[in-house]
N, C-alpha and C. Protein backbone atom coordinates (compact mmCIF):
# COMPACT_ATOMS: atom_id res chain seq x y z
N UNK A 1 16.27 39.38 65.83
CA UNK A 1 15.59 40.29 64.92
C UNK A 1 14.10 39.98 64.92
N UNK A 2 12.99 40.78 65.14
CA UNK A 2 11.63 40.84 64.94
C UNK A 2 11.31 40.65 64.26
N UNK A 3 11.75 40.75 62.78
CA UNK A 3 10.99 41.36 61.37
C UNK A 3 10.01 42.03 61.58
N UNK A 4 9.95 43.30 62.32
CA UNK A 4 9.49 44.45 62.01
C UNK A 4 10.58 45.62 62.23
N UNK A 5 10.47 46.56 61.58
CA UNK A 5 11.08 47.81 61.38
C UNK A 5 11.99 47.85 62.62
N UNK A 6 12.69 48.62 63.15
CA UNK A 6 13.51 48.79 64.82
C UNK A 6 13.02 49.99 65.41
N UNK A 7 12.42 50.21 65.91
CA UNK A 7 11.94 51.25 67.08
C UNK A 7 13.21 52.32 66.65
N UNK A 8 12.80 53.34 66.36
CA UNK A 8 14.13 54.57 66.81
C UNK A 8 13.89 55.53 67.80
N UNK A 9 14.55 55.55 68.56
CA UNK A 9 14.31 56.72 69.40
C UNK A 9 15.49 57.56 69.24
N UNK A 10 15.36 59.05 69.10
CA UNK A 10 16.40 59.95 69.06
C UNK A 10 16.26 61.00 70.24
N UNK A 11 17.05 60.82 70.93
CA UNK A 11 17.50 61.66 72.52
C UNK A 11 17.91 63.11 71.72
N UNK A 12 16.85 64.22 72.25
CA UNK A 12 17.12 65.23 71.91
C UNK A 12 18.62 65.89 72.91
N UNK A 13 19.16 65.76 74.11
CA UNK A 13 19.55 66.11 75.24
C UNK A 13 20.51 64.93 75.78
N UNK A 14 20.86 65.56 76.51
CA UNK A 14 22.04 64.28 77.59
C UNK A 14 20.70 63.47 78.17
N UNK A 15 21.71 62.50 78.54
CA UNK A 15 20.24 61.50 79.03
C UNK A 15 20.57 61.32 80.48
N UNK A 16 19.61 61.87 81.18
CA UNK A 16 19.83 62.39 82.35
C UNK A 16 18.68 61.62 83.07
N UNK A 17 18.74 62.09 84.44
CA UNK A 17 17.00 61.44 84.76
C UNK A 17 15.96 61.88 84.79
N UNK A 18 16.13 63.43 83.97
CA UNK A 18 14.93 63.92 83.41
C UNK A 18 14.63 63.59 82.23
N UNK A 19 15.17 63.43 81.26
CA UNK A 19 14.86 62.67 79.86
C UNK A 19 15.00 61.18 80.19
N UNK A 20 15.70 60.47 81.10
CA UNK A 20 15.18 58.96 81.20
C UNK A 20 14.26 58.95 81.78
N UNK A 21 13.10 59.56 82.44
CA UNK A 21 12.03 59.15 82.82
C UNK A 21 10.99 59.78 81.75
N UNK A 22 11.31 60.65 80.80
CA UNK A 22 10.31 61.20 79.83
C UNK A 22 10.73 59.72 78.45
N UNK A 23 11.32 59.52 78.34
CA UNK A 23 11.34 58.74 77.46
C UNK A 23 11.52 56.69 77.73
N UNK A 24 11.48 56.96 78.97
CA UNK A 24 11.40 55.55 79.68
C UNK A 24 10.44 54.89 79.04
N UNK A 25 9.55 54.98 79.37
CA UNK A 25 7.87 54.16 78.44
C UNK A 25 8.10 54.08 77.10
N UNK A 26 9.02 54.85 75.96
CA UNK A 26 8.69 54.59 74.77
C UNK A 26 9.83 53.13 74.68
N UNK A 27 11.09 53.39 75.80
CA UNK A 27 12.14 52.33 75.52
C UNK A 27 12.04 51.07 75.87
N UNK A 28 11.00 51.24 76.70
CA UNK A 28 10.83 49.70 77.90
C UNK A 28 9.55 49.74 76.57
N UNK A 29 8.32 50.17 76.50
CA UNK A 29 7.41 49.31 75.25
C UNK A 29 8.39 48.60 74.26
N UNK A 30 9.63 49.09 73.54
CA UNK A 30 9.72 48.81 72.53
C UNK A 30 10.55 47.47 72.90
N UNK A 31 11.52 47.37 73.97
CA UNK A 31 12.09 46.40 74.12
C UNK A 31 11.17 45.13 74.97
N UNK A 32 10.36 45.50 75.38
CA UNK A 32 9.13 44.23 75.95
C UNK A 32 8.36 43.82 75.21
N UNK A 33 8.46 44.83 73.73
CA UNK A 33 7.72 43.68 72.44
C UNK A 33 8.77 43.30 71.96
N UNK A 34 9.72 43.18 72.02
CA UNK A 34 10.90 42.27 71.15
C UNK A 34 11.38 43.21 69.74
N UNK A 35 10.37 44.21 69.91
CA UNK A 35 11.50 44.94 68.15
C UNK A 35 11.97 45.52 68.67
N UNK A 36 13.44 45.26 68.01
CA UNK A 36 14.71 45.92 67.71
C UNK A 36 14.69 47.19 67.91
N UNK A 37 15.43 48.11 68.47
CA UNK A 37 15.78 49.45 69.29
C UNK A 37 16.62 49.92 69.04
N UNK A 38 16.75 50.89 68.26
CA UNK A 38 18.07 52.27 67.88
C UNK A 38 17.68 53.21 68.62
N UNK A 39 18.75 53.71 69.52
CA UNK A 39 18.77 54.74 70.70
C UNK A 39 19.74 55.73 70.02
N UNK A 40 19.44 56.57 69.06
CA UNK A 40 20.11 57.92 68.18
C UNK A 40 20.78 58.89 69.68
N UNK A 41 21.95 58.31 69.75
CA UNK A 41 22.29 59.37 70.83
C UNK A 41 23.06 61.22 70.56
N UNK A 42 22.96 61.31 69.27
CA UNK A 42 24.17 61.90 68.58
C UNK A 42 23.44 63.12 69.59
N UNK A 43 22.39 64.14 69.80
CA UNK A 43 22.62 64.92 70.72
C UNK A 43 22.68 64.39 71.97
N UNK A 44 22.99 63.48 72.66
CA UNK A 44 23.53 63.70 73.82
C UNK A 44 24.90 63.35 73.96
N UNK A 45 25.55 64.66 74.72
CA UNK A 45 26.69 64.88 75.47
C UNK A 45 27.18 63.77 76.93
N UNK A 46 26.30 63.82 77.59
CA UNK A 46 26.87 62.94 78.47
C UNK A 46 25.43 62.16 78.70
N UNK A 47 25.60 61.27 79.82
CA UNK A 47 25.00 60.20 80.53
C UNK A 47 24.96 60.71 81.98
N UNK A 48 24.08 60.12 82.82
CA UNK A 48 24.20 59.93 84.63
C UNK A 48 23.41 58.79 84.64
N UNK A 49 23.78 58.50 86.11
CA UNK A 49 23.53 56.67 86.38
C UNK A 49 22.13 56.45 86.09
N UNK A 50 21.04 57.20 86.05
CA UNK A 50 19.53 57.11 85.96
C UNK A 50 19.54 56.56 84.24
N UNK A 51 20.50 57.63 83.44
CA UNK A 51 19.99 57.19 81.70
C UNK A 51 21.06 56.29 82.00
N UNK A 52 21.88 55.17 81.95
CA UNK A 52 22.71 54.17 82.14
C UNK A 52 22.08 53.24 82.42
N UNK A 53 21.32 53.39 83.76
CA UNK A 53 20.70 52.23 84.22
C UNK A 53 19.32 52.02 82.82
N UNK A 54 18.66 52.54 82.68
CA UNK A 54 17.61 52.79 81.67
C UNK A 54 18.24 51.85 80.29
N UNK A 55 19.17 52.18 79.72
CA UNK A 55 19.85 51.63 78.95
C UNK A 55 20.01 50.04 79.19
N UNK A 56 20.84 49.86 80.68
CA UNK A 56 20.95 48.32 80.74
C UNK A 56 19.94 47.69 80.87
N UNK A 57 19.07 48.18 81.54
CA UNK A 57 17.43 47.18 81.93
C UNK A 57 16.71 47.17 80.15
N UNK A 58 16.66 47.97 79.49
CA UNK A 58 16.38 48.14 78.51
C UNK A 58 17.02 46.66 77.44
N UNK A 59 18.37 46.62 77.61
CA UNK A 59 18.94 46.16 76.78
C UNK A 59 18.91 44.88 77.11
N UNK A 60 18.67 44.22 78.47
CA UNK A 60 18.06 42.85 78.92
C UNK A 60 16.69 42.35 78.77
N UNK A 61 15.60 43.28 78.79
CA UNK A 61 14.37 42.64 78.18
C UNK A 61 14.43 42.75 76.69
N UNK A 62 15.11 43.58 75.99
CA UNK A 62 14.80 43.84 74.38
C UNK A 62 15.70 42.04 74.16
N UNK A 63 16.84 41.74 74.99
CA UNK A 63 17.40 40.60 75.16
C UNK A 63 16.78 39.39 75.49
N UNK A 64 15.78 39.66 76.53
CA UNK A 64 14.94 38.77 76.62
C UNK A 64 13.84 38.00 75.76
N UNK A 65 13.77 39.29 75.00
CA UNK A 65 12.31 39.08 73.78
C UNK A 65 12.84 38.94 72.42
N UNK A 66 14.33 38.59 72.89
CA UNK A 66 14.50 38.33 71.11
C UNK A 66 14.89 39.25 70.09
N UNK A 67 15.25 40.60 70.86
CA UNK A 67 15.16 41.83 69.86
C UNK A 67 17.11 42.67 70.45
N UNK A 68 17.32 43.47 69.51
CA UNK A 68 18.04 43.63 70.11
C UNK A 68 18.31 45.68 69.85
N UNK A 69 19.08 45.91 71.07
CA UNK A 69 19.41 47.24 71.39
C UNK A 69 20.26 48.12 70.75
N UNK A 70 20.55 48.66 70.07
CA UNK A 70 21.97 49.34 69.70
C UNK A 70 21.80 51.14 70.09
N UNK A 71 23.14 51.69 70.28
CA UNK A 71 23.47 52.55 70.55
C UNK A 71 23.65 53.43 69.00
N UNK A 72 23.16 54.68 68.61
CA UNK A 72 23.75 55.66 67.31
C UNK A 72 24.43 56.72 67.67
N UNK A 73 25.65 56.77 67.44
CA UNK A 73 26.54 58.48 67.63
C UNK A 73 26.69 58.41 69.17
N UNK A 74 26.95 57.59 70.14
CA UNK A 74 27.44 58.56 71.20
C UNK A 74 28.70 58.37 71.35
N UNK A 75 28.86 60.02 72.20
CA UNK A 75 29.76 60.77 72.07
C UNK A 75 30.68 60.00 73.15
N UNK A 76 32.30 60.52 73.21
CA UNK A 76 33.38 60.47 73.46
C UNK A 76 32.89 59.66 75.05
N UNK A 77 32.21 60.93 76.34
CA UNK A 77 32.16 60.76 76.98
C UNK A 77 30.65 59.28 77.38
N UNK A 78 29.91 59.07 76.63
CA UNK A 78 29.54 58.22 76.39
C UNK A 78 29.72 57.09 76.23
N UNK A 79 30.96 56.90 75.57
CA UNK A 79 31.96 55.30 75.31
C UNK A 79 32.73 55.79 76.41
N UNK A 80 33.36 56.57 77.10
CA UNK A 80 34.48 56.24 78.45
C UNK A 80 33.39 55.93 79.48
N UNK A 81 32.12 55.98 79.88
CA UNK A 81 31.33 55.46 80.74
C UNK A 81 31.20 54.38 80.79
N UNK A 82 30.64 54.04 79.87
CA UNK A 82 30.30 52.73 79.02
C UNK A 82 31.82 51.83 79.30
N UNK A 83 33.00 52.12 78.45
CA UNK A 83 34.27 51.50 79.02
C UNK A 83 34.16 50.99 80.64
N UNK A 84 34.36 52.09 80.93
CA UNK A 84 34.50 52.44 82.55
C UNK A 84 34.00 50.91 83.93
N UNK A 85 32.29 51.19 82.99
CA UNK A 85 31.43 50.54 83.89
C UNK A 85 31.38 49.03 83.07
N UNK A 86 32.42 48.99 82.01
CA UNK A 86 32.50 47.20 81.52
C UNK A 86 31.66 46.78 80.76
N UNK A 87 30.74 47.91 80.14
CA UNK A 87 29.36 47.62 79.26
C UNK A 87 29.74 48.07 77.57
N UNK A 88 30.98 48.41 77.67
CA UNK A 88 31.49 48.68 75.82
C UNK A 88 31.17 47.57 75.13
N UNK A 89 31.17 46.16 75.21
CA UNK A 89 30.72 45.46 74.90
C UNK A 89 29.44 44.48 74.85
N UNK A 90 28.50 45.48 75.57
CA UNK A 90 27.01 44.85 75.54
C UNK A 90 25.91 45.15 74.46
N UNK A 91 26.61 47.13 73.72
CA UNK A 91 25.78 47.47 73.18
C UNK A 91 26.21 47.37 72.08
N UNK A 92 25.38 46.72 70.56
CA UNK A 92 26.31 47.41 69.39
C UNK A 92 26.46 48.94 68.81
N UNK A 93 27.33 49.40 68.81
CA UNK A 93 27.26 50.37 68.32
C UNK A 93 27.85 51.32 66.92
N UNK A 94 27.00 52.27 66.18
CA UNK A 94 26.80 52.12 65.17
C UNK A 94 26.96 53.92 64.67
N UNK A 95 27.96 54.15 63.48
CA UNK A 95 28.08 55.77 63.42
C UNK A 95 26.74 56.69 63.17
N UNK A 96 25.41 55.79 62.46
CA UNK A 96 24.32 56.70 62.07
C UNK A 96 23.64 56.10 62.06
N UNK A 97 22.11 56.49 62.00
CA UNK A 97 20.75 55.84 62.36
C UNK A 97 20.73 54.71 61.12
N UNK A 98 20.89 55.23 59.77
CA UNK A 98 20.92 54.78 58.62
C UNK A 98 21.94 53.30 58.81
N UNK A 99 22.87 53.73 59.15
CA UNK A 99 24.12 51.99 59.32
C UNK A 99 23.17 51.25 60.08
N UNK A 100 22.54 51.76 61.34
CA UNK A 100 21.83 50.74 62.11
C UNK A 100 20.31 49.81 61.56
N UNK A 101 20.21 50.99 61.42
CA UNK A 101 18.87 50.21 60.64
C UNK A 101 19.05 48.96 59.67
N UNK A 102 19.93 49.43 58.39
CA UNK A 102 19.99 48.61 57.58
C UNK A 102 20.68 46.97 58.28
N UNK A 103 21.28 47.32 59.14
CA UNK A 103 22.19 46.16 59.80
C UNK A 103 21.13 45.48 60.75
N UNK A 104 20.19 46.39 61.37
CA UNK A 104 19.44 44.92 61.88
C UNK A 104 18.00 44.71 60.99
N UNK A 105 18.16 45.23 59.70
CA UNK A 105 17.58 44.68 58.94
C UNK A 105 17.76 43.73 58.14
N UNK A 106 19.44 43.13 58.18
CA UNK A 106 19.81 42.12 57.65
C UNK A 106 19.16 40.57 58.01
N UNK A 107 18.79 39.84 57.28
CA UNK A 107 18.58 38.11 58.67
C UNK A 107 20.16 37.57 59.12
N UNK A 108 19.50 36.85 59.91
CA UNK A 108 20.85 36.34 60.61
C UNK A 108 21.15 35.26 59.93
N UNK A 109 22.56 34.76 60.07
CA UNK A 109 23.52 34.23 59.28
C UNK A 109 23.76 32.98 60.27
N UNK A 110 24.46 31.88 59.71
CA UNK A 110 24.33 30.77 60.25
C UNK A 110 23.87 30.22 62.05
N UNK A 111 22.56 30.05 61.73
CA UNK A 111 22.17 29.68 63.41
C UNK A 111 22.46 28.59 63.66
């Protein structure tokens, strides 16, 4: 946790590799300063390997710096990818922007 606020980004669209390269720079700044990252997926429908990959590189430097990544609202086909490719368990994920926030606004508990 940073102790600052968590970056939100909300994906208007499937995250494709036209919206992962329009929104690439806001995800890689936020995870190479170390605050915390809510990725609001609730409009997007699906994924392709370009927004996937974006996601994992994402979720290793925000990892690197101390901060961490979570996923909001994605959809069905979103978690069978995620399953699929063995990464259901890398991201936390969370029913609404509001659950996420407050949760990595908590401090952490016995270090």
């Amino acid at each position: 946790m940073s102790g600052r606020p968590p970056r939100v980004i909300v994906l208007p669209t499937d995250l494709d590799q036209h919206l992962a390269d329009e929104v690439r720079p806001a995800i890689t700044e936020a995870a190479e300063s170390g605050r915390d990252l809510v990725i609001d997926m609730g409009g997007s429908g699906t994924i392709d390997p370009a927004g996937l990959g974006l996601l994992v590189r994402a979720h290793r430097s925000a990892r690197q710096n101390g901060a961490t990544l979570c996923l909001v609202a994605p959809s069905r086909f979103v978690l069978t990818v995620l399953h699929t490719m063995r990464l259901d368990g890398v991201f936390p994920i969370y029913p609404d922007e509001a659950t996420a926030v407050s949760d990595l606004a908590r401090p952490a508990v016995g270090v």
